[in-house]
C-alpha atoms as a PDB file:
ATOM      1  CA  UNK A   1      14.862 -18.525  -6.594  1.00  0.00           C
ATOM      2  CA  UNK A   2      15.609 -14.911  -5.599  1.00  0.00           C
ATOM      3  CA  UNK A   3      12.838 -12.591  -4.391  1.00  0.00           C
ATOM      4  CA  UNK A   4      12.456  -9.907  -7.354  1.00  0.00           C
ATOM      5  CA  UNK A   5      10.651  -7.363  -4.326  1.00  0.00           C
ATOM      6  CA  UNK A   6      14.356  -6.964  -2.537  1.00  0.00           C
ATOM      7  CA  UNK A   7      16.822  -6.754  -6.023  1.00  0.00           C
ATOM      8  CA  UNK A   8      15.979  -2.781  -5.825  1.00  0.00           C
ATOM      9  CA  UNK A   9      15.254  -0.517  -3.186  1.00  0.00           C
ATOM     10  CA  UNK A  10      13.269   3.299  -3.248  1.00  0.00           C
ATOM     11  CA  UNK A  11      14.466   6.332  -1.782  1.00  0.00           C
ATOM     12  CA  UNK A  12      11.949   8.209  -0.246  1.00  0.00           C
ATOM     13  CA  UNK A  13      12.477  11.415   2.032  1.00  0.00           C
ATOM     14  CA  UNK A  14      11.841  11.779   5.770  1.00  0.00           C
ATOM     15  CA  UNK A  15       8.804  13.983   4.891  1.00  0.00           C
ATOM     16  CA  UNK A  16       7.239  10.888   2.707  1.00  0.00           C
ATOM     17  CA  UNK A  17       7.946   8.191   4.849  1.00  0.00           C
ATOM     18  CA  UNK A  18       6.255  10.538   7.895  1.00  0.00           C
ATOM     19  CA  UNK A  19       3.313  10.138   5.750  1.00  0.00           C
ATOM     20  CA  UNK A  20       3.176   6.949   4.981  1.00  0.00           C
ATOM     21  CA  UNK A  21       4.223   5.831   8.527  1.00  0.00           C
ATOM     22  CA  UNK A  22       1.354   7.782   9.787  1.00  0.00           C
ATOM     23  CA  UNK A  23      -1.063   6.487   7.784  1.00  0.00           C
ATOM     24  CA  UNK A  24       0.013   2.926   8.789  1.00  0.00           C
ATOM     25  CA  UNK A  25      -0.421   3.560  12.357  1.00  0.00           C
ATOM     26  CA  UNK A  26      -3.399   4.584  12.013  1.00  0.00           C
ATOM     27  CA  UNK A  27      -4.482   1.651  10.087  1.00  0.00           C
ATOM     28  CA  UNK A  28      -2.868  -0.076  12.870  1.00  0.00           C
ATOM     29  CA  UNK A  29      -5.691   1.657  15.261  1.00  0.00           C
ATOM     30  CA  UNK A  30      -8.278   0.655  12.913  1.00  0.00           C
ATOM     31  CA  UNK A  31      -7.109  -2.814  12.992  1.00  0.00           C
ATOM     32  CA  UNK A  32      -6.967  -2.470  17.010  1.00  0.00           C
ATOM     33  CA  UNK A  33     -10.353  -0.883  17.496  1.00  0.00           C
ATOM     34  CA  UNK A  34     -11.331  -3.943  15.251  1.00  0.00           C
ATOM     35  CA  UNK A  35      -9.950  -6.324  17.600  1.00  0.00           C
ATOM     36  CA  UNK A  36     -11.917  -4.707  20.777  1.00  0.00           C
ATOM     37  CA  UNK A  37     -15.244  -4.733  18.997  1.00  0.00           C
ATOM     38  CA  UNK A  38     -14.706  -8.354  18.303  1.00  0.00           C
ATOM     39  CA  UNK A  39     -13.719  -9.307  22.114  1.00  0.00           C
ATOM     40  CA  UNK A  40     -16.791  -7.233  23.276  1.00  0.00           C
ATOM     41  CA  UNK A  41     -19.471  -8.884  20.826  1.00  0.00           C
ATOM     42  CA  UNK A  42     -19.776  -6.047  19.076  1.00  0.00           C
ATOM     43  CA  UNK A  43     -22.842  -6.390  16.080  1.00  0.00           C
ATOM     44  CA  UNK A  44     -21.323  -7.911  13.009  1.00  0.00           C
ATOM     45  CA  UNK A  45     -22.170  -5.083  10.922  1.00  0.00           C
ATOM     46  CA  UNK A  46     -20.706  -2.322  12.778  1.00  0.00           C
ATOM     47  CA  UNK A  47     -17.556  -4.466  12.598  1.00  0.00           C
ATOM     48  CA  UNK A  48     -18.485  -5.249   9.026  1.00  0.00           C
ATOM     49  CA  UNK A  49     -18.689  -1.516   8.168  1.00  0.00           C
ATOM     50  CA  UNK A  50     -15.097  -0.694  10.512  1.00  0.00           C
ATOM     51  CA  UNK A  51     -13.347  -3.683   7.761  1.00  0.00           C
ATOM     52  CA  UNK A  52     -14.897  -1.719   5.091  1.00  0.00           C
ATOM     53  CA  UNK A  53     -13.090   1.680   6.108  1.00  0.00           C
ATOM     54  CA  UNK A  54      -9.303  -0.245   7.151  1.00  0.00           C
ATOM     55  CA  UNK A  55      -9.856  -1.863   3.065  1.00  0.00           C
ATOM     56  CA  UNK A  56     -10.832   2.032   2.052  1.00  0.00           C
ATOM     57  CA  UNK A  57      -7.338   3.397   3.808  1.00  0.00           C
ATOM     58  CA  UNK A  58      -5.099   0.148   2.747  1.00  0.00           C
ATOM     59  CA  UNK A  59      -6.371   0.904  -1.084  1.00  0.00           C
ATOM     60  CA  UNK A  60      -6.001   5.304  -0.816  1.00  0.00           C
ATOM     61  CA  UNK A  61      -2.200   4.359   0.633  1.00  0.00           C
ATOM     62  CA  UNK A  62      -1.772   1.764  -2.058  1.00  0.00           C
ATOM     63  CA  UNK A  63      -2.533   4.307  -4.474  1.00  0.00           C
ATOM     64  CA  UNK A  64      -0.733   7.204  -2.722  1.00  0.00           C
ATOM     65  CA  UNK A  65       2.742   4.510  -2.820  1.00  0.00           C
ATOM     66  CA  UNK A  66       1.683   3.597  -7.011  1.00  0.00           C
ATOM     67  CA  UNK A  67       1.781   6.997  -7.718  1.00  0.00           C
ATOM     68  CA  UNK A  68       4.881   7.721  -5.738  1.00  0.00           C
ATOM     69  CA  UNK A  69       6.101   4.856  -7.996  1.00  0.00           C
ATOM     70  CA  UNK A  70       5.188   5.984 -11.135  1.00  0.00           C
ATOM     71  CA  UNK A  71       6.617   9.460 -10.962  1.00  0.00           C
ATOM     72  CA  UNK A  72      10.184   8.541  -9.320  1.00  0.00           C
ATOM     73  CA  UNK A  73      10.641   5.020 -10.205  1.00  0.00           C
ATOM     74  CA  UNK A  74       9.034   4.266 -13.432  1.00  0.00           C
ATOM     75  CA  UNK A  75      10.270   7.433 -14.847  1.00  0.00           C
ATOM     76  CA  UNK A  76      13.748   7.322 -14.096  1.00  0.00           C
ATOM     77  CA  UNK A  77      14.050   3.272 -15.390  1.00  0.00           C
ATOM     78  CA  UNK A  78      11.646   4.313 -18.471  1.00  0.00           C
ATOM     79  CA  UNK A  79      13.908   7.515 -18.845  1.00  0.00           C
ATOM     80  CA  UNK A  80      17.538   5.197 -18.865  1.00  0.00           C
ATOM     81  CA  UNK A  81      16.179   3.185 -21.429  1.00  0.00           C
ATOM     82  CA  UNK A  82      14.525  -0.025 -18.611  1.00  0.00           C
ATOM     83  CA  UNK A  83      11.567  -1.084 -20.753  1.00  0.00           C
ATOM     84  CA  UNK A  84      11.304  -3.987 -18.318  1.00  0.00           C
ATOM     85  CA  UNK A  85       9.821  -1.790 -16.016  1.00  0.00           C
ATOM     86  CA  UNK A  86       6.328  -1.943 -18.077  1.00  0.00           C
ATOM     87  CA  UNK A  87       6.684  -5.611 -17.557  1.00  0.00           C
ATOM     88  CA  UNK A  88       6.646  -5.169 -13.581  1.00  0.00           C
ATOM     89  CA  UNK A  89       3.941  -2.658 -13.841  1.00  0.00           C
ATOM     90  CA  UNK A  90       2.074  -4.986 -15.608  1.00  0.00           C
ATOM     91  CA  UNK A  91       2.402  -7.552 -13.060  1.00  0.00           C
ATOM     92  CA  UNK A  92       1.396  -4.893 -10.288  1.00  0.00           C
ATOM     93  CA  UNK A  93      -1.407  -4.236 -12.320  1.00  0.00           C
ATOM     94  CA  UNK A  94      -2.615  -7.627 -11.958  1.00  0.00           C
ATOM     95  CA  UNK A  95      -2.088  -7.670  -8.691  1.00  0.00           C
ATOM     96  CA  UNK A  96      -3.987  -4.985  -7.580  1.00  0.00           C
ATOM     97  CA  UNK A  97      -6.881  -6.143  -9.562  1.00  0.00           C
ATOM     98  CA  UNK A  98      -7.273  -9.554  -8.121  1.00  0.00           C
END
């Protein structure tokens, strides 16, 4: 069985995937200042509240690629006549919701 994810692919300018690199790397640093306040016994909930902000950045950059998606994407397939793409937006929906 194919994987549905790599069938299409988004263009997104230099300018937008700047952004959303950046915002990964510093998610990345997040992650890694994680890491170091676990190897240095760091009080769970000062690590607790450090996971809390990485989940607050992965869900505004989620949201920041949905939109993306639902202005270029999902309006070019709904405006060529793809009604399946309310099908995979369901899906996502789901997803995200879990």
């Amino acid at each position: 069985m194919e994987n549905k994810c790599c069938e299409k692919t988004t263009h997104r300018t230099e300018e937008e995937k700047k952004i959303i690199s950046n915002r990964i790397s510093r998610i990345e640093g997040q992650l890694h200042g994680i890491k170091k306040m676990i190897l240095e016994d760091t009080y769970c909930n000062d690590v607790l509240v450090q996971l809390s902000a990485v989940e607050n950045s992965i869900k505004s950059l989620s949201n920041h690629i949905l939109e993306n998606h639902l202005y270029s994407c999902v309006a070019r397939d709904l405006e060529n006549g793809n009604l399946e793409i309310i099908d995979e937006l369901i899906n996502l929906f789901k997803k995200f919701n879990k």
